[in-house]
N, C-alpha and C. Protein backbone atom coordinates (compact mmCIF):
# COMPACT_ATOMS: atom_id res chain seq x y z
N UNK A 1 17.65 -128.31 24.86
CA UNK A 1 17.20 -127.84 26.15
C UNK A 1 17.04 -129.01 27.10
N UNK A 2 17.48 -128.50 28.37
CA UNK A 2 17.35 -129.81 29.47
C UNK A 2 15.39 -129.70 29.69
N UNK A 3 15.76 -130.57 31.09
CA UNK A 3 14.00 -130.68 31.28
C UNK A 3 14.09 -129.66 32.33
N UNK A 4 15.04 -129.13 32.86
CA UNK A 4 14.76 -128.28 34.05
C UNK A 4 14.34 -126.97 33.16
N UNK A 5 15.02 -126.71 32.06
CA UNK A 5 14.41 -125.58 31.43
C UNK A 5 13.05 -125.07 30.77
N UNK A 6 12.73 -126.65 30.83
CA UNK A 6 11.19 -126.77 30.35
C UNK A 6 9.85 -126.54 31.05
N UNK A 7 10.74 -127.23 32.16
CA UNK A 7 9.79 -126.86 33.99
C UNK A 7 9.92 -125.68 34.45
N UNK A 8 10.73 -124.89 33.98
CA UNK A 8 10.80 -123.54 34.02
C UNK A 8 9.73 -122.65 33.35
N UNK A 9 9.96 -122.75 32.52
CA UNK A 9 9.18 -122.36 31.31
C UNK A 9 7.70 -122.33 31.55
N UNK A 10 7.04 -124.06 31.93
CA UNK A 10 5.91 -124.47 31.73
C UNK A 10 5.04 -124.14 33.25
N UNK A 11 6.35 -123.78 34.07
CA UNK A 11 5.48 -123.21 35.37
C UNK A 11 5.67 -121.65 35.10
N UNK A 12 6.52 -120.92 34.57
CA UNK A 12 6.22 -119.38 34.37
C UNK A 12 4.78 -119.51 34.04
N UNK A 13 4.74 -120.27 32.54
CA UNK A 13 3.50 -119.86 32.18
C UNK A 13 2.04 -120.57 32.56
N UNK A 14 2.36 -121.58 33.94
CA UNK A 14 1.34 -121.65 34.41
C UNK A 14 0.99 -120.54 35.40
N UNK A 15 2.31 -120.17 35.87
CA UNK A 15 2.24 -118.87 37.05
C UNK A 15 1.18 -118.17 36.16
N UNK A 16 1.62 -117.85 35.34
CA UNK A 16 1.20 -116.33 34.91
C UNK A 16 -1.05 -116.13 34.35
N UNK A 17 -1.05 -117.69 34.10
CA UNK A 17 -2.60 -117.74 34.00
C UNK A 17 -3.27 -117.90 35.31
N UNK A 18 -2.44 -118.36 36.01
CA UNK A 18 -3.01 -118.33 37.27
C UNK A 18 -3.00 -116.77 37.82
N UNK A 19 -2.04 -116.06 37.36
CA UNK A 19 -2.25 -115.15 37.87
C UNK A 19 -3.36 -113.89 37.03
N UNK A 20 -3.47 -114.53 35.96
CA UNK A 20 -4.44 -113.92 35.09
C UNK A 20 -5.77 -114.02 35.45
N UNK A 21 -5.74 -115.29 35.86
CA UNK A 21 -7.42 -115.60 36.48
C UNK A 21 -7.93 -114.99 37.68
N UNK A 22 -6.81 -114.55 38.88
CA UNK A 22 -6.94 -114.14 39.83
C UNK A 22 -7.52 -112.59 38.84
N UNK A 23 -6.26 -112.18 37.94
CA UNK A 23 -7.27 -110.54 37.70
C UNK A 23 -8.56 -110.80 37.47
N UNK A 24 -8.66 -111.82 36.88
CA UNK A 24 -10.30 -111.73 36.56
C UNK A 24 -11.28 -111.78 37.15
N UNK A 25 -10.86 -112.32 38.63
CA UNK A 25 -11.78 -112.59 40.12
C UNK A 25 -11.75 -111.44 40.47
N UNK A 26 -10.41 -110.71 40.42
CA UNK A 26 -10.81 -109.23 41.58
C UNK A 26 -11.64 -108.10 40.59
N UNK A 27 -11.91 -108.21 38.97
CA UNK A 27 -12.09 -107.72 38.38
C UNK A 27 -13.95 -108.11 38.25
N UNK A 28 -14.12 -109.10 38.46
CA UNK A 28 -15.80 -109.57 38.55
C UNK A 28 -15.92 -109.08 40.18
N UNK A 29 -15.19 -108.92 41.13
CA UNK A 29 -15.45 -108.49 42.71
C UNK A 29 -16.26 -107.30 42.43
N UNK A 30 -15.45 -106.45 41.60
CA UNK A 30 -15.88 -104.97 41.34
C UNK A 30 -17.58 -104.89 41.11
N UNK A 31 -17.55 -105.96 39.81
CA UNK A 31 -18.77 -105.94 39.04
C UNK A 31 -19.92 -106.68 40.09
N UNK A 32 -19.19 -107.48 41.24
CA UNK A 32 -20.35 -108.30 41.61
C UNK A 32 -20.66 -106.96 42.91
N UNK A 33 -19.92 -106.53 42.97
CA UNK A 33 -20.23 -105.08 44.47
C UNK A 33 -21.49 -104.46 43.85
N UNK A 34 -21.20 -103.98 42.84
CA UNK A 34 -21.94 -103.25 41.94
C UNK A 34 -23.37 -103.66 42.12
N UNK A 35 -23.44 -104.84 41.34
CA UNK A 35 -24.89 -105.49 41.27
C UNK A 35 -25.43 -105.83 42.74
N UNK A 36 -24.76 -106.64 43.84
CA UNK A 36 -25.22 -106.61 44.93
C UNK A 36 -25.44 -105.82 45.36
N UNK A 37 -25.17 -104.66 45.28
CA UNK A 37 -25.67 -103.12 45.89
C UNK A 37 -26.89 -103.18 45.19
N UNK A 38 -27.21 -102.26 44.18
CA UNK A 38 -28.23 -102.77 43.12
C UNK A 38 -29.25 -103.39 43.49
N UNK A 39 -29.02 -104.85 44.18
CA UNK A 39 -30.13 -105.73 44.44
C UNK A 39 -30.54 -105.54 45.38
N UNK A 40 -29.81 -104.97 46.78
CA UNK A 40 -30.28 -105.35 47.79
C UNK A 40 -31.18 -103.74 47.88
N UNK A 41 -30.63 -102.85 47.47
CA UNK A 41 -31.24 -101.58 47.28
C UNK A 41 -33.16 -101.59 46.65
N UNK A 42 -32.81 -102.41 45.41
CA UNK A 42 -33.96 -102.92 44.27
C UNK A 42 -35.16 -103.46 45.24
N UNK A 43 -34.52 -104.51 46.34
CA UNK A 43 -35.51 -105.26 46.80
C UNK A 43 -36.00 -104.42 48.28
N UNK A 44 -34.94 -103.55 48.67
CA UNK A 44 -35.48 -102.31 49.93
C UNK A 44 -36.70 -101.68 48.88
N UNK A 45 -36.56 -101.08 48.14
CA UNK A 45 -37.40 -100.37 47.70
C UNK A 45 -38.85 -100.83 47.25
N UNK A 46 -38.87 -102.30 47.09
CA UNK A 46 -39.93 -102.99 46.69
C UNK A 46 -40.80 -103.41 47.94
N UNK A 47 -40.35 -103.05 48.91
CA UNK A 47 -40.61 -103.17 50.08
C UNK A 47 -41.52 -101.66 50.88
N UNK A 48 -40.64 -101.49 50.85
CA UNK A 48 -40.89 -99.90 51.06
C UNK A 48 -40.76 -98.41 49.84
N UNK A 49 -41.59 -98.60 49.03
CA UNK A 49 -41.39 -97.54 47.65
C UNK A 49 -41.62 -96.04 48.66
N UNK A 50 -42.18 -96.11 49.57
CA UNK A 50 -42.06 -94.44 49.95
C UNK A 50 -40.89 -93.74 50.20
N UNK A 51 -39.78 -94.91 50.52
CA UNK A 51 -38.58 -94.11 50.79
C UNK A 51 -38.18 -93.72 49.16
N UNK A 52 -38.58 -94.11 48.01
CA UNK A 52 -37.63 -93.62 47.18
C UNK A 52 -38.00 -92.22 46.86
N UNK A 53 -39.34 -92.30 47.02
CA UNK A 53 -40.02 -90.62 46.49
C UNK A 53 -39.18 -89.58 47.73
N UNK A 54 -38.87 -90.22 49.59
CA UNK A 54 -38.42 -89.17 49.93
C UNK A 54 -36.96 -89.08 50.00
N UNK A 55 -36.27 -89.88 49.17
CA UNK A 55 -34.94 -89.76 48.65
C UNK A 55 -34.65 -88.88 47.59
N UNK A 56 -35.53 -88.51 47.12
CA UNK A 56 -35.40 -86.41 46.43
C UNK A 56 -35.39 -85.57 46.93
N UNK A 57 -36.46 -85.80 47.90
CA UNK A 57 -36.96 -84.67 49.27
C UNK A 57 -35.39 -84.57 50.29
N UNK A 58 -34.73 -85.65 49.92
CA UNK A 58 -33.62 -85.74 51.01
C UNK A 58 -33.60 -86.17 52.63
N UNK A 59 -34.92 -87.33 52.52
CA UNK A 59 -35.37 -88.06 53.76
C UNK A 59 -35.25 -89.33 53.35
N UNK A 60 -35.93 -90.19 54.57
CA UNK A 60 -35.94 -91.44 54.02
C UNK A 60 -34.78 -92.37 54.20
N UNK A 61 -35.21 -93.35 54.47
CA UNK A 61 -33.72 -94.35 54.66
C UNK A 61 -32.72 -94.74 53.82
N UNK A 62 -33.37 -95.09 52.50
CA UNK A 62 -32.80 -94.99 51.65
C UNK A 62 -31.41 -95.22 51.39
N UNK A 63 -30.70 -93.67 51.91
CA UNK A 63 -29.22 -93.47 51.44
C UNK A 63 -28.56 -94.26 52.81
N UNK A 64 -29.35 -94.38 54.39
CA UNK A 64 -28.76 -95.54 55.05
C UNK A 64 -28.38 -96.59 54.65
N UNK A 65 -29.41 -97.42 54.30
CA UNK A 65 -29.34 -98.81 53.77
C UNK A 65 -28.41 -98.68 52.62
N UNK A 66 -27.87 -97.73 51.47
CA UNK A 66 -27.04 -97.66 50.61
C UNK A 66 -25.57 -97.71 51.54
N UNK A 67 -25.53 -96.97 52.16
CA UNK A 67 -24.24 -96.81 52.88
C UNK A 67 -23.73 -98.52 53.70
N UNK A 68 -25.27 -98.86 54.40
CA UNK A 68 -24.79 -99.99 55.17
C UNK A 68 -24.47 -100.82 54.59
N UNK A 69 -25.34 -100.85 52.65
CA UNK A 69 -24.68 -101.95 52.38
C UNK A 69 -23.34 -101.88 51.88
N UNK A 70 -23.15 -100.83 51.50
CA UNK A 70 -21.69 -100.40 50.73
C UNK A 70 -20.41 -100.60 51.73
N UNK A 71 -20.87 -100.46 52.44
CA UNK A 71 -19.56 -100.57 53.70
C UNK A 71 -19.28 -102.09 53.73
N UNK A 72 -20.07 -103.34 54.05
CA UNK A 72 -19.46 -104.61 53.70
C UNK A 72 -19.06 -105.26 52.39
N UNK A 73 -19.61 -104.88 51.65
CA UNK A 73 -19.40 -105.14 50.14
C UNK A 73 -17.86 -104.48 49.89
N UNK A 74 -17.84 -103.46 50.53
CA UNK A 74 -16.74 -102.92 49.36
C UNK A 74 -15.59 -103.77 50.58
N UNK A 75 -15.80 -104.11 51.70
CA UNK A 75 -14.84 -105.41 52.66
C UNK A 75 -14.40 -106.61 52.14
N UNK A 76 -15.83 -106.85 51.42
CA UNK A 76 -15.81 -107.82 50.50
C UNK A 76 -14.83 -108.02 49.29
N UNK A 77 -14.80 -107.04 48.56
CA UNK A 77 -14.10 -106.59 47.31
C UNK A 77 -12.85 -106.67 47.83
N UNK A 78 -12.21 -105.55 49.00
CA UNK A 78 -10.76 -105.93 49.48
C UNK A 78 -10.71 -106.93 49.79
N UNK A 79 -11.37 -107.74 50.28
CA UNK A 79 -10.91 -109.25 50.97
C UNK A 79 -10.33 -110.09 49.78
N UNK A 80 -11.71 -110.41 48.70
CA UNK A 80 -11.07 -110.80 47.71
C UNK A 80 -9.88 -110.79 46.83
N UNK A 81 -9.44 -109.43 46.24
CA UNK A 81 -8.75 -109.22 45.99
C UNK A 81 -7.54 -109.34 46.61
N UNK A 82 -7.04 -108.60 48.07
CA UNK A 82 -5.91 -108.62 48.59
C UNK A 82 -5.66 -110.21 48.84
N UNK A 83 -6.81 -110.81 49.14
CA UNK A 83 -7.02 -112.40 49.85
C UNK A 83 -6.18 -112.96 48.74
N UNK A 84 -7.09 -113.30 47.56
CA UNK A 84 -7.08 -114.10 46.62
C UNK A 84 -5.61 -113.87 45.93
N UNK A 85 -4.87 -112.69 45.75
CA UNK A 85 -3.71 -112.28 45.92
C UNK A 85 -2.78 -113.43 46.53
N UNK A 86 -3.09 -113.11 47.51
CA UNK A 86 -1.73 -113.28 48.72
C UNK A 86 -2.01 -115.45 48.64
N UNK A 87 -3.45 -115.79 48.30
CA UNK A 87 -3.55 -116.95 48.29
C UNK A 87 -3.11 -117.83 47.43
N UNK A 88 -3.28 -116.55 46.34
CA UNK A 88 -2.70 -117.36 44.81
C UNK A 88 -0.98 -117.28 44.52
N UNK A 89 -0.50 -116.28 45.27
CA UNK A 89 0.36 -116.09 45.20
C UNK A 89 1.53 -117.69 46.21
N UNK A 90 0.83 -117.81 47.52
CA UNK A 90 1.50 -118.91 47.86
C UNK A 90 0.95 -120.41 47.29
N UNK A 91 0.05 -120.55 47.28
CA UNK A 91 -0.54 -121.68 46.06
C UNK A 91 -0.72 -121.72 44.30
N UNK A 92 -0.20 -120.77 43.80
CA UNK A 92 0.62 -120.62 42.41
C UNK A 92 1.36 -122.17 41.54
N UNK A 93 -0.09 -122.17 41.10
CA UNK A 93 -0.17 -123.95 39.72
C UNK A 93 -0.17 -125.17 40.67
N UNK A 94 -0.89 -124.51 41.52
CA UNK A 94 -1.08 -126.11 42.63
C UNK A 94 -2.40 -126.33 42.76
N UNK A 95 -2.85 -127.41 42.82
CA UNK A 95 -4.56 -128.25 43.02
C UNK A 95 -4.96 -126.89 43.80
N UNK A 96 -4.23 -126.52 45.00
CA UNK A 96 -5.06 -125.96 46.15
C UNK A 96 -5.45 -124.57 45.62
N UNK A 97 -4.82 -123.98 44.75
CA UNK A 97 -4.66 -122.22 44.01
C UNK A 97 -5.79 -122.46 42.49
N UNK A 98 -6.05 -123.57 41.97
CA UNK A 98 -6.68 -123.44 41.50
C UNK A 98 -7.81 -123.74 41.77
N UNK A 99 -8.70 -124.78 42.93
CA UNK A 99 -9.55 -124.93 43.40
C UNK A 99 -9.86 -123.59 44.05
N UNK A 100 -9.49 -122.69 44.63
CA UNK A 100 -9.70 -121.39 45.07
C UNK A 100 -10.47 -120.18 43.85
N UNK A 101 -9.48 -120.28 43.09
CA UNK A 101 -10.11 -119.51 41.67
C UNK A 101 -11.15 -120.06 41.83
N UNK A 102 -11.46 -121.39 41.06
CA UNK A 102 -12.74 -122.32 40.66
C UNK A 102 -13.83 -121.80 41.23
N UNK A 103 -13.63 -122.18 43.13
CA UNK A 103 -14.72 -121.34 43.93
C UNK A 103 -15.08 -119.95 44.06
N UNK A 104 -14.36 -119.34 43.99
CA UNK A 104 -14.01 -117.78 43.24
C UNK A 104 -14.92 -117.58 42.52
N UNK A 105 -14.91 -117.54 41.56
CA UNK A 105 -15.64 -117.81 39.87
C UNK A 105 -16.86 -118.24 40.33
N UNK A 106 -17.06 -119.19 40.52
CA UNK A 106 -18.12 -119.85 40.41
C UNK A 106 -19.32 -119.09 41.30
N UNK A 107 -18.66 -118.89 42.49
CA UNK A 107 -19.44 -117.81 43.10
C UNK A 107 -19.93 -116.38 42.80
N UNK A 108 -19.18 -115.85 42.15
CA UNK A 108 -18.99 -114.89 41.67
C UNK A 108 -20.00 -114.44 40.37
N UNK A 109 -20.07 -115.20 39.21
CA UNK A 109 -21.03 -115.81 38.58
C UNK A 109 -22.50 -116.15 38.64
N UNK A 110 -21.95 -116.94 40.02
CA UNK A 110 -23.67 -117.45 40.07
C UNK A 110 -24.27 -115.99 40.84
N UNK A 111 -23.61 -115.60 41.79
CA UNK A 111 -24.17 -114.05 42.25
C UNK A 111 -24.39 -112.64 40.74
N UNK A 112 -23.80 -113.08 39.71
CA UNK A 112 -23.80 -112.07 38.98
C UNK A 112 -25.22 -112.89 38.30
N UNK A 113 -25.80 -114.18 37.83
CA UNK A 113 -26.76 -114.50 37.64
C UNK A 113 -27.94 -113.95 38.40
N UNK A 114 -27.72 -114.12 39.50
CA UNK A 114 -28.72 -114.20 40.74
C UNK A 114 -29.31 -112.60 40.55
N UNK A 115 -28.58 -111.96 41.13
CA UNK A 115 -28.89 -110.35 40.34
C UNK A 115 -29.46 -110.18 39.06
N UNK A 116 -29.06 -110.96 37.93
CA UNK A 116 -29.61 -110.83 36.82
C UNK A 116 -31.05 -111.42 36.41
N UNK A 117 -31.23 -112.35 37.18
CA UNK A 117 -32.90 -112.48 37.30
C UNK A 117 -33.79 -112.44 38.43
N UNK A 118 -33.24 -111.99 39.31
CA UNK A 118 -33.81 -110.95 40.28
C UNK A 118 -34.48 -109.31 40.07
């Protein structure tokens, strides 16, 4: 085998973890929507517990603040995903595509912490 076939080879299969890692960012997006909803909901209510009793009654702010937050979060989630996509896709096994993941992750993580001892 020449070396061009090797550089072939060794960037498919860098493509392809790179592109593996990206699933794994838009795949923690999901999970981090989730919990940030969750939290910010957790800490309305700790604030104000009367709205949850009239969130049976079918009053109460409650399902506002659910909606308001759901509407940027889930912006969030597309951004990431389509973003991180289209980013990884033109920076694919380069310093700049993997420093992106890195921050990705890392953020992603520390927000799934942050929720978790909150």
């Amino acid at each position: 085998m020449t070396n061009q076939t090797l550089d072939i080879q060794n960037n498919s299969r860098i493509h392809g973890i790179a592109y593996i890692f990206w699933f794994i960012t838009a795949f923690l997006s999901i999970i981090v929507f989730s919990a940030g909803r969750t939290l910010i909901i957790r800490t309305y209510t700790r604030f104000f517990p009367a709205d949850a009793w009239l969130v049976q009654q079918g009053q109460g702010g409650l399902s506002l603040v659910s909606i308001l937050i759901s509407l940027p979060l889930g912006m969030l989630v597309i951004a990431i995903i389509i973003g991180g996509f289209e980013y990884q896709h033109r920076y694919k096994g380069t310093s700049k595509g993997w420093h992106m993941i890195a921050r990705t992750l890392a953020l992603e993580v520390g927000f799934l912490m942050l929720a978790l001892y909150l």
